[in-house]
Protein backbone atom coordinates (compact mmCIF):
# COMPACT_ATOMS: atom_id res chain seq x y z
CA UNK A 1 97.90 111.90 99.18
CA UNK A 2 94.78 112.10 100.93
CA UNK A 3 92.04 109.48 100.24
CA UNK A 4 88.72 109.68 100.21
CA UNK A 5 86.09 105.99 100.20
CA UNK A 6 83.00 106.99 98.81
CA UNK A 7 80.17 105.02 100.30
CA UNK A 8 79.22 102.90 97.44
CA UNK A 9 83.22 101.65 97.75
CA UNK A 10 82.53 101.13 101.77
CA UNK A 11 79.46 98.57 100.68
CA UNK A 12 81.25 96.90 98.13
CA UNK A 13 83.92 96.13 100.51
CA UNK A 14 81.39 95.07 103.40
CA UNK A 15 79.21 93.22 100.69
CA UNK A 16 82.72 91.20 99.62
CA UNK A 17 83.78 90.91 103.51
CA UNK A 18 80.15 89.55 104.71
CA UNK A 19 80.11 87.48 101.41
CA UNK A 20 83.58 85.64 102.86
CA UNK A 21 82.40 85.69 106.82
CA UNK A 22 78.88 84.59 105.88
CA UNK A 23 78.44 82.89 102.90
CA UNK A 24 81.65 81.18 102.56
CA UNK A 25 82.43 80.75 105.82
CA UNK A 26 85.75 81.68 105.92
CA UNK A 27 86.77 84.26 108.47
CA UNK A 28 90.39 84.08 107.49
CA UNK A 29 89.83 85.08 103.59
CA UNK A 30 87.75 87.88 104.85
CA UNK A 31 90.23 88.98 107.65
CA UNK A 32 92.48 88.56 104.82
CA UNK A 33 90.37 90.65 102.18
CA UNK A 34 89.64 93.65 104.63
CA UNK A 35 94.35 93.82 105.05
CA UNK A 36 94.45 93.20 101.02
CA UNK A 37 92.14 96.32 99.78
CA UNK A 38 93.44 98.62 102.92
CA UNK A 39 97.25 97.93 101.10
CA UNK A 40 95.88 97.96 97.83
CA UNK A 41 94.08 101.41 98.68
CA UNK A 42 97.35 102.57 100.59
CA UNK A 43 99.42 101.63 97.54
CA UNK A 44 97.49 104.12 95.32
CA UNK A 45 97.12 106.62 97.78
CA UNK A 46 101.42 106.56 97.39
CA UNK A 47 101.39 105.92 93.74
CA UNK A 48 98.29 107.13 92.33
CA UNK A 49 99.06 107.02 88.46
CA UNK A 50 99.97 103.44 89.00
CA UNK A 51 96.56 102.02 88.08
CA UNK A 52 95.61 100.80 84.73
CA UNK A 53 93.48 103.53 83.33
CA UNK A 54 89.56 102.88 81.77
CA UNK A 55 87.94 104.66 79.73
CA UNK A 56 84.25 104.35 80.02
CA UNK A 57 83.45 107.28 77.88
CA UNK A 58 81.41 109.45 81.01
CA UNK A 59 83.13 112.70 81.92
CA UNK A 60 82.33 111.94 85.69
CA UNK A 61 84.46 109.35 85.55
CA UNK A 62 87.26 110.71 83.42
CA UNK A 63 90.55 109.35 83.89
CA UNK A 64 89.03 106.34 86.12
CA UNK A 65 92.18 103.94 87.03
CA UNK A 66 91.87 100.51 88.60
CA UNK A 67 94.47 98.38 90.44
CA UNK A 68 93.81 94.72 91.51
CA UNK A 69 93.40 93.36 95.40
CA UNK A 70 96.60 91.41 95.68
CA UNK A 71 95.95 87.89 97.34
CA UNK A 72 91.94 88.85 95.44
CA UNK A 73 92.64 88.38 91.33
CA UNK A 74 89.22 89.14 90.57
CA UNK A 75 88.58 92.23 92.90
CA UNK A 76 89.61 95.74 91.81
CA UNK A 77 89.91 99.32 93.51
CA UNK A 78 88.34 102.01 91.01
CA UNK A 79 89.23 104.93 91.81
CA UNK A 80 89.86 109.04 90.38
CA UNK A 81 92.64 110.75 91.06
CA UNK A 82 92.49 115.07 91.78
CA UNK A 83 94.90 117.36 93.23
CA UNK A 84 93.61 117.08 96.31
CA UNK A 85 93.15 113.35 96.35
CA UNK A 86 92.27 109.96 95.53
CA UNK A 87 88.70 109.01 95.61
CA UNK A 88 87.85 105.45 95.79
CA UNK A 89 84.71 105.47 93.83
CA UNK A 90 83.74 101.45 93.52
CA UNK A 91 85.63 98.15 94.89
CA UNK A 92 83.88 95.42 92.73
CA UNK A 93 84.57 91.84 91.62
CA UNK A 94 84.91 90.95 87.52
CA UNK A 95 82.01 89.10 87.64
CA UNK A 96 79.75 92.10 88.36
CA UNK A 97 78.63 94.32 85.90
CA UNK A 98 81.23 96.53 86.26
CA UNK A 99 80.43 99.26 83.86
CA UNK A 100 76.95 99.36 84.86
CA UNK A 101 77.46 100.01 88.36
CA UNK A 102 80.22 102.55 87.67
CA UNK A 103 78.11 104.60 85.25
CA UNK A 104 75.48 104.35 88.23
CA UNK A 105 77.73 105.97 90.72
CA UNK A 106 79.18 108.15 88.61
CA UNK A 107 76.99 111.18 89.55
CA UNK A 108 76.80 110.16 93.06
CA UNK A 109 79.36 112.23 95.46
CA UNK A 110 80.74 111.68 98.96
């Protein structure tokens, strides 16, 4: 199925890879990270009903699903599945405010 990364997803990716490369100094994890969330995104792109669904109560993001980073516990691919294809909406960490920033890109297309 196609995919399609909306650009909020590309910075959260970036923001995670830079925080690893940067921050933690760790150019392996990050190498690492980038290889984890392309097979994580590849995996749905295959499967797409395999991710856990949420329900955050916004029509825009009606039948939202998730599926974890493997190798990355904490970091998980949101993303809405069409006909046509899979669009990656956010890639975010559990300790951000995850509803919050999904109800802020919710009305946001790319």
């Amino acid at each position: 199925m196609k995919v399609v990364v909306r650009s909020e997803a590309r910075q959260d990716i970036l923001r995670q890879f830079e925080y690893y490369l940067i921050e933690k100094n760790a150019e392996t994890a990050a190498i690492r990270f980038i290889a984890a969330v392309q097979a994580a995104i590849s995996q749905v792109s295959r499967d797409p009903w395999i991710g856990a669904p949420k329900n955050l109560g916004n029509a825009k993001l009606a039948g939202l699903r998730s599926r974890p980073v493997k190798g990355f516990p904490e970091i998980r691919v949101y993303y809405l599945v069409s006909n046509e294809a899979v669009r990656v909406v956010r890639v975010l960490h559990g300790r951000r405010d995850i509803y919050t920033l999904l109800e802020s890109s919710a009305g946001v297309e790319s």
